[in-house]
N, C-alpha and C. Protein backbone atom coordinates (compact mmCIF):
# COMPACT_ATOMS: atom_id res chain seq x y z
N UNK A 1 0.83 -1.19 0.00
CA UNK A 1 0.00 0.00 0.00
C UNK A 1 0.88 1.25 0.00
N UNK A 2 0.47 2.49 0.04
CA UNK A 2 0.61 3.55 -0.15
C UNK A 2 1.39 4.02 1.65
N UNK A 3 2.29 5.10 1.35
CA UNK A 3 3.07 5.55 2.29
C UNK A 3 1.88 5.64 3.34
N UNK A 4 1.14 6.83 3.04
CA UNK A 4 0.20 7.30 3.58
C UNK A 4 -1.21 6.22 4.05
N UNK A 5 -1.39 4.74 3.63
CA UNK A 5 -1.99 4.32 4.39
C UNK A 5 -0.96 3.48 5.64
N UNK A 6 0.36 3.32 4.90
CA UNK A 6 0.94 2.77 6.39
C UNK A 6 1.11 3.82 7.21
N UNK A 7 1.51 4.95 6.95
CA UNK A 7 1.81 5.97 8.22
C UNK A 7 -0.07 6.18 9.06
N UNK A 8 -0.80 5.59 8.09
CA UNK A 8 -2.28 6.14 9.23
C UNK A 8 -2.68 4.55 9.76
N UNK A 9 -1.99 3.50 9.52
CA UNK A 9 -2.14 2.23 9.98
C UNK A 9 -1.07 1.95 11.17
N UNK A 10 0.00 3.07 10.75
CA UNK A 10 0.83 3.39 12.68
C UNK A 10 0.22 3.94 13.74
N UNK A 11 -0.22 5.18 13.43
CA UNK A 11 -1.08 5.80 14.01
C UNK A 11 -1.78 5.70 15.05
N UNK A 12 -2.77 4.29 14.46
CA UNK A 12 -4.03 3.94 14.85
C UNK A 12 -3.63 3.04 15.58
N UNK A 13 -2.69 1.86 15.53
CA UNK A 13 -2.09 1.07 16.28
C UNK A 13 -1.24 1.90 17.51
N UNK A 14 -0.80 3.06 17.53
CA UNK A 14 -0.26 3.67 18.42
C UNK A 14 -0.94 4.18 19.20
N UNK A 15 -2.65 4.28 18.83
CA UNK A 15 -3.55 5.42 19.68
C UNK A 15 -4.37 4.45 19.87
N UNK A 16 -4.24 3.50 19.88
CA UNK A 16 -5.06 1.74 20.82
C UNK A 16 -4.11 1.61 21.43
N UNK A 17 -3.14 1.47 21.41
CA UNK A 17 -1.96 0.85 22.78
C UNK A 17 -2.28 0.71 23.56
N UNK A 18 -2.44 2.49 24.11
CA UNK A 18 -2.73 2.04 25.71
C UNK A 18 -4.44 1.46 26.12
N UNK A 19 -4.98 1.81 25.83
CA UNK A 19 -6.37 0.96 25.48
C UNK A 19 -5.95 -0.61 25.89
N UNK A 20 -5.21 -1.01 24.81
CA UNK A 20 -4.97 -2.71 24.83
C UNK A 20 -4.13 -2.64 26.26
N UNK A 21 -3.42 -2.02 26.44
CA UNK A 21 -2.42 -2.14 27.51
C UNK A 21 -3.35 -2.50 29.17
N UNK A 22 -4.16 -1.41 29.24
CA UNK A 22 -5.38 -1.40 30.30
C UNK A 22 -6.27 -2.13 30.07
N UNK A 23 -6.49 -2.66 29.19
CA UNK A 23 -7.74 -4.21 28.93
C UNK A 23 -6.97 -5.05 29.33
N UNK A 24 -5.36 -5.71 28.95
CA UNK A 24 -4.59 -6.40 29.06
C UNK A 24 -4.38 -6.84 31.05
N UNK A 25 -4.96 -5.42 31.69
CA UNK A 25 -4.41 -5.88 33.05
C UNK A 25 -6.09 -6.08 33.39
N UNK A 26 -6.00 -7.52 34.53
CA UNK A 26 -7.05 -7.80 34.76
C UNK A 26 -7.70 -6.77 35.87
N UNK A 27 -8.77 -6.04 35.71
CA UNK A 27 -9.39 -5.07 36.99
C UNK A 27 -8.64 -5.30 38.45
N UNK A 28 -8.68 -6.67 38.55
CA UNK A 28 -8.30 -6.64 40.29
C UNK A 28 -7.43 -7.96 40.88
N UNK A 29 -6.64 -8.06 39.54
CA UNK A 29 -5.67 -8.59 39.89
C UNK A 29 -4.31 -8.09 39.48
N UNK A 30 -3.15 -8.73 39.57
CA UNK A 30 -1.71 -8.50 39.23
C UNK A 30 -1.59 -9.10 37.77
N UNK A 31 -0.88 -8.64 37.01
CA UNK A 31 -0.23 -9.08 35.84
C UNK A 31 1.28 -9.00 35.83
N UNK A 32 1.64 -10.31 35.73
CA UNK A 32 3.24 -9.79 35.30
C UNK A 32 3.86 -9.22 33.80
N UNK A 33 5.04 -8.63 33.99
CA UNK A 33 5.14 -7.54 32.99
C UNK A 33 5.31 -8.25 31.65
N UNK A 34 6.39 -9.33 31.27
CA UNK A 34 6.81 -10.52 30.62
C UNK A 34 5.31 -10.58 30.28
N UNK A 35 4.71 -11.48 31.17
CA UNK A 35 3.52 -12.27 30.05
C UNK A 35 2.68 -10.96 29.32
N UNK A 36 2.26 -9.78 30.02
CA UNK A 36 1.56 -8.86 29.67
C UNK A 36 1.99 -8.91 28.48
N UNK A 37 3.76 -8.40 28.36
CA UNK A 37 4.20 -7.65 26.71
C UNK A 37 3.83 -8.73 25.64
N UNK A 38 4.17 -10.20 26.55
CA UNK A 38 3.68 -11.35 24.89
C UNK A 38 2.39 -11.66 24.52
N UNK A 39 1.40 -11.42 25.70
CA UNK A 39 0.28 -11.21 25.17
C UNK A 39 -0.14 -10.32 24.19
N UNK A 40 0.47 -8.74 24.47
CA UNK A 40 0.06 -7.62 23.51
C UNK A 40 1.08 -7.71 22.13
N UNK A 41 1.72 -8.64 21.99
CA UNK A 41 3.40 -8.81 21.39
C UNK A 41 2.66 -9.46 19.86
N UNK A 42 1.91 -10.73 20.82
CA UNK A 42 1.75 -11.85 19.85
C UNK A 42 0.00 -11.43 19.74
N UNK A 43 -1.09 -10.35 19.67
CA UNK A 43 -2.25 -10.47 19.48
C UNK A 43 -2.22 -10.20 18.03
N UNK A 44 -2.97 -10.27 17.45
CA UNK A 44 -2.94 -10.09 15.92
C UNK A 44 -3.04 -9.19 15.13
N UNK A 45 -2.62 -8.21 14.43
CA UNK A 45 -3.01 -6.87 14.13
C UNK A 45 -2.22 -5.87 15.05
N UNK A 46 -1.74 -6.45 16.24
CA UNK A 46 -1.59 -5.70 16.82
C UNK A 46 -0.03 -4.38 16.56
N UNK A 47 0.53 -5.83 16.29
CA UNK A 47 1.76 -5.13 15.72
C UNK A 47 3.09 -4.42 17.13
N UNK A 48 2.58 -4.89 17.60
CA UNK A 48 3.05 -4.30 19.09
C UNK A 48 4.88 -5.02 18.97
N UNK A 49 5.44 -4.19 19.83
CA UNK A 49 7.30 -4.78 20.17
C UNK A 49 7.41 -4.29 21.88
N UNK A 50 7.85 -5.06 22.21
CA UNK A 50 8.81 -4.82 23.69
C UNK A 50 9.05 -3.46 23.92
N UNK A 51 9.59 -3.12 22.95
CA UNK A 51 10.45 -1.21 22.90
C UNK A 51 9.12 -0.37 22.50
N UNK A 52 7.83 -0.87 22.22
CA UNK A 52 6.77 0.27 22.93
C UNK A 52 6.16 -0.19 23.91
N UNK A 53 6.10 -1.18 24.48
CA UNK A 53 5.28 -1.36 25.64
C UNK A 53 5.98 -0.81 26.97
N UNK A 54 7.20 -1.58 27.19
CA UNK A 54 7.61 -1.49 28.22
C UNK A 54 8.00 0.09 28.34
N UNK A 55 7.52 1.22 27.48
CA UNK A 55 8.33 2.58 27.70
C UNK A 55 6.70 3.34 28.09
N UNK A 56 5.61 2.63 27.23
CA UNK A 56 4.36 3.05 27.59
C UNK A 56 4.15 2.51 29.14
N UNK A 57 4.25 1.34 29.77
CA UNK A 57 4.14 0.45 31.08
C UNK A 57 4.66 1.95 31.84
N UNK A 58 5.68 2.52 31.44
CA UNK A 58 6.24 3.39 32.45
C UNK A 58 5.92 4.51 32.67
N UNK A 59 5.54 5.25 31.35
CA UNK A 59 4.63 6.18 31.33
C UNK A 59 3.39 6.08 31.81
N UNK A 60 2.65 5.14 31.79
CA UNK A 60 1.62 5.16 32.23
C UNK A 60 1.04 5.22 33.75
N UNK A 61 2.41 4.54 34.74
CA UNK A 61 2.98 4.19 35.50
C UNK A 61 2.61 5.87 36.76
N UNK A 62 3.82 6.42 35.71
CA UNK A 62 4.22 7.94 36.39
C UNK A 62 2.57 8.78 35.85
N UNK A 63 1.49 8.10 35.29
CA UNK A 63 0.15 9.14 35.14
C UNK A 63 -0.29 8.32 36.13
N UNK A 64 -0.20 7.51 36.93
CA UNK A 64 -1.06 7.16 38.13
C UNK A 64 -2.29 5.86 37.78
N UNK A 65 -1.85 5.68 36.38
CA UNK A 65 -2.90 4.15 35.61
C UNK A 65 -2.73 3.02 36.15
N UNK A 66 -1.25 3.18 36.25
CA UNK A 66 -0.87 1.44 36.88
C UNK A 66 -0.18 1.75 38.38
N UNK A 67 0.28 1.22 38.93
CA UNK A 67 1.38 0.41 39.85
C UNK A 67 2.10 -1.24 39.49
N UNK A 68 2.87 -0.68 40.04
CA UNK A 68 3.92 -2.03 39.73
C UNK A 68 4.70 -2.05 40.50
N UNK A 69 5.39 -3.73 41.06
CA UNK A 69 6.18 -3.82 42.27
C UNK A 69 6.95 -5.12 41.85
N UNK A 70 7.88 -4.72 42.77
CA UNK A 70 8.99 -6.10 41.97
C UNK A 70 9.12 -6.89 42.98
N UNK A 71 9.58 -8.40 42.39
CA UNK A 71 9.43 -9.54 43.48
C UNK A 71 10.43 -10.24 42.83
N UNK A 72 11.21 -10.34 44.16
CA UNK A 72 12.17 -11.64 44.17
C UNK A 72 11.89 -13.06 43.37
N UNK A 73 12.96 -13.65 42.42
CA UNK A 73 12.51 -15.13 42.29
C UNK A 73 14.12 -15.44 42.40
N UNK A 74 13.43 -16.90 42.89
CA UNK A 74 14.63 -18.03 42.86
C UNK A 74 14.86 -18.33 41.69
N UNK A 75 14.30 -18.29 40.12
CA UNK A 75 14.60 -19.18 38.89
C UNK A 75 15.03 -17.80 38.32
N UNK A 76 15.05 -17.00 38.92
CA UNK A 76 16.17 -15.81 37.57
C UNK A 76 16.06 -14.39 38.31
N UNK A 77 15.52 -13.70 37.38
CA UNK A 77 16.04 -11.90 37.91
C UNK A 77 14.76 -11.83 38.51
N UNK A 78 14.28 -10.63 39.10
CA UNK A 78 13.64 -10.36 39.87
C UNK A 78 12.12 -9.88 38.86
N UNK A 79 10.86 -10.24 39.14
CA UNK A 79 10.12 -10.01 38.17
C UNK A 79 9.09 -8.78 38.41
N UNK A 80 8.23 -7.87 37.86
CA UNK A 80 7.77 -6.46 38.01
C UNK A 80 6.48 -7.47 37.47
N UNK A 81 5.55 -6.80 38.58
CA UNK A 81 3.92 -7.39 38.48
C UNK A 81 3.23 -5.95 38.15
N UNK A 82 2.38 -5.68 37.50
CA UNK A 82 1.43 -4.61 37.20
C UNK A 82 -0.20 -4.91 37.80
N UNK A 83 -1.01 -3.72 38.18
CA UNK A 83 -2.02 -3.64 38.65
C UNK A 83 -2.29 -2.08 38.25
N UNK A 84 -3.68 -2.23 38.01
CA UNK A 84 -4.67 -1.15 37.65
C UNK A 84 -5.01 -0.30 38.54
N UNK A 85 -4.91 1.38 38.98
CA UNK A 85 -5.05 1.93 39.77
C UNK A 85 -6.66 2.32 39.94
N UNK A 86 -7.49 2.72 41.04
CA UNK A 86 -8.62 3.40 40.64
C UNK A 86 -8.70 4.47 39.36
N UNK A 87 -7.89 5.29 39.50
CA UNK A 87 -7.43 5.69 38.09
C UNK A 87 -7.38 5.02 36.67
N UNK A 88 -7.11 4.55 36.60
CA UNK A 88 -6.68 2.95 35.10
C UNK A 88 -7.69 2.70 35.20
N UNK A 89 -8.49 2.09 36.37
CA UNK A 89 -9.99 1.77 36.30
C UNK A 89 -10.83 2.24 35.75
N UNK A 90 -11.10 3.53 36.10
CA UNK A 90 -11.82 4.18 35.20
C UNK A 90 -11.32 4.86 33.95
N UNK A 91 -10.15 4.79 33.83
CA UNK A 91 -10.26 5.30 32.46
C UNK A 91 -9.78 4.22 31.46
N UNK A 92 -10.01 3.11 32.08
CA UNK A 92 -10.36 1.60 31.30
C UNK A 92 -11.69 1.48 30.55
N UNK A 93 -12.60 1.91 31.48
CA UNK A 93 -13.79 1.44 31.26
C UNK A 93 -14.04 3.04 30.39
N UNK A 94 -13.81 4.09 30.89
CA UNK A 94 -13.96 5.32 29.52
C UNK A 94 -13.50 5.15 28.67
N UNK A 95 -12.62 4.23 28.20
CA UNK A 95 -11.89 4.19 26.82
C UNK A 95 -12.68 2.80 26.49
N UNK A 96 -13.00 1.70 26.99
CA UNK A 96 -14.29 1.11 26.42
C UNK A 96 -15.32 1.31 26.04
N UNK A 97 -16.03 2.53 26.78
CA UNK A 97 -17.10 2.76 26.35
C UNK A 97 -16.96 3.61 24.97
N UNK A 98 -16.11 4.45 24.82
CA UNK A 98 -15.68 5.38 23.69
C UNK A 98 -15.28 4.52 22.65
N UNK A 99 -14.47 3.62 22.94
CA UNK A 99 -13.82 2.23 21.54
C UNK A 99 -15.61 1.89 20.98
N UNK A 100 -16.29 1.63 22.22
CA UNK A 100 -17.58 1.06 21.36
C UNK A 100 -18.22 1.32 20.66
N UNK A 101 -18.73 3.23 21.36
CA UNK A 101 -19.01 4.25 20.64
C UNK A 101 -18.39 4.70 18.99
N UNK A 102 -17.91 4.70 19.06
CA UNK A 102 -15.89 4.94 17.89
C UNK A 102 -16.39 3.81 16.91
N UNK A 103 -16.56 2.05 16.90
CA UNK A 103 -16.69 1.35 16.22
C UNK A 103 -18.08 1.00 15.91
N UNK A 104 -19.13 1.12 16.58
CA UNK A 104 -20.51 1.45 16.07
C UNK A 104 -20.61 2.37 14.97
N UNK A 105 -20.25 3.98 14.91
CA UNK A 105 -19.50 4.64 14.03
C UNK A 105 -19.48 4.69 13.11
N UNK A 106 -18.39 3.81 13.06
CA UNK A 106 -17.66 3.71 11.66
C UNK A 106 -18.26 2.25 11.01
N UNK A 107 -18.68 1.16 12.02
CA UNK A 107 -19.52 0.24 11.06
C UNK A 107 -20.78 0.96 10.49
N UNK A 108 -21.46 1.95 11.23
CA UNK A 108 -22.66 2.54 10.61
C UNK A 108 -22.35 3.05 9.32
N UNK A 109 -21.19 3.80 9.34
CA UNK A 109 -20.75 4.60 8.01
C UNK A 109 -20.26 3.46 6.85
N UNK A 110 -19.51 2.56 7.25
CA UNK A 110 -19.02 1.74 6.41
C UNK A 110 -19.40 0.58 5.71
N UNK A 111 -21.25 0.61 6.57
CA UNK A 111 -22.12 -0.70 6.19
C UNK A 111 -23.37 -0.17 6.30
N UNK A 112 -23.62 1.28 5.70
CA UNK A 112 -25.17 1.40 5.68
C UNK A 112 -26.14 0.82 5.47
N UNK A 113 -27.13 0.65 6.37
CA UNK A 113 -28.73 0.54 6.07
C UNK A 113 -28.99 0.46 4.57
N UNK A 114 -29.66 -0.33 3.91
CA UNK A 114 -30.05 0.18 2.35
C UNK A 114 -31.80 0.02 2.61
């Protein structure tokens, strides 16, 4: 395709991230950081790499979305668990309700009524 549909097919994958990132952590439990990134790594379309998640994980981190805490293991380095703040919480569920809003949308426009 055309320059211009891959640069608006980055875009759009860049402005879901964090969306996927906050669906990705379960409401009220821990996620570790590892499985999180291969989940969002390996979803399909997603297009996602290590070198944006883990820099978004941190940013998101320092806006008060997540927490994260590190824990000792015996089988290797020390591992960083993530959790959803009341914060993340709700603006989990505002960016769901808006994704739904957003894709109702554009199926309306893109599959009219005849």
């Amino acid at each position: 395709m055309s320059d211009g549909f891959d640069n608006w097919t980055v875009q759009l994958r860049k402005g879901i991230l964090e969306f996927c990132v906050l669906s990705s952590i379960a409401a009220d439990e821990e996620s570790y950081g590892y499985e999180l990134v291969k989940k969002l790594v390996n979803a399909p379309g997603l297009d996602a790499s290590e070198g944006s998640i883990y820099p978004l994980l941190s940013r998101m981190r320092k806006q008060g979305l997540i927490q994260s805490r590190l824990e000792e293991s015996d089988a290797g380095p020390a591992r960083k668990y993530y959790r959803l703040t009341a914060t993340g919480k709700a603006r989990s569920l505002a960016m769901k309700s808006y994704y739904g809003s957003l894709t109702a949308a554009v199926q309306s426009l893109s599959n009219p009524q005849k």
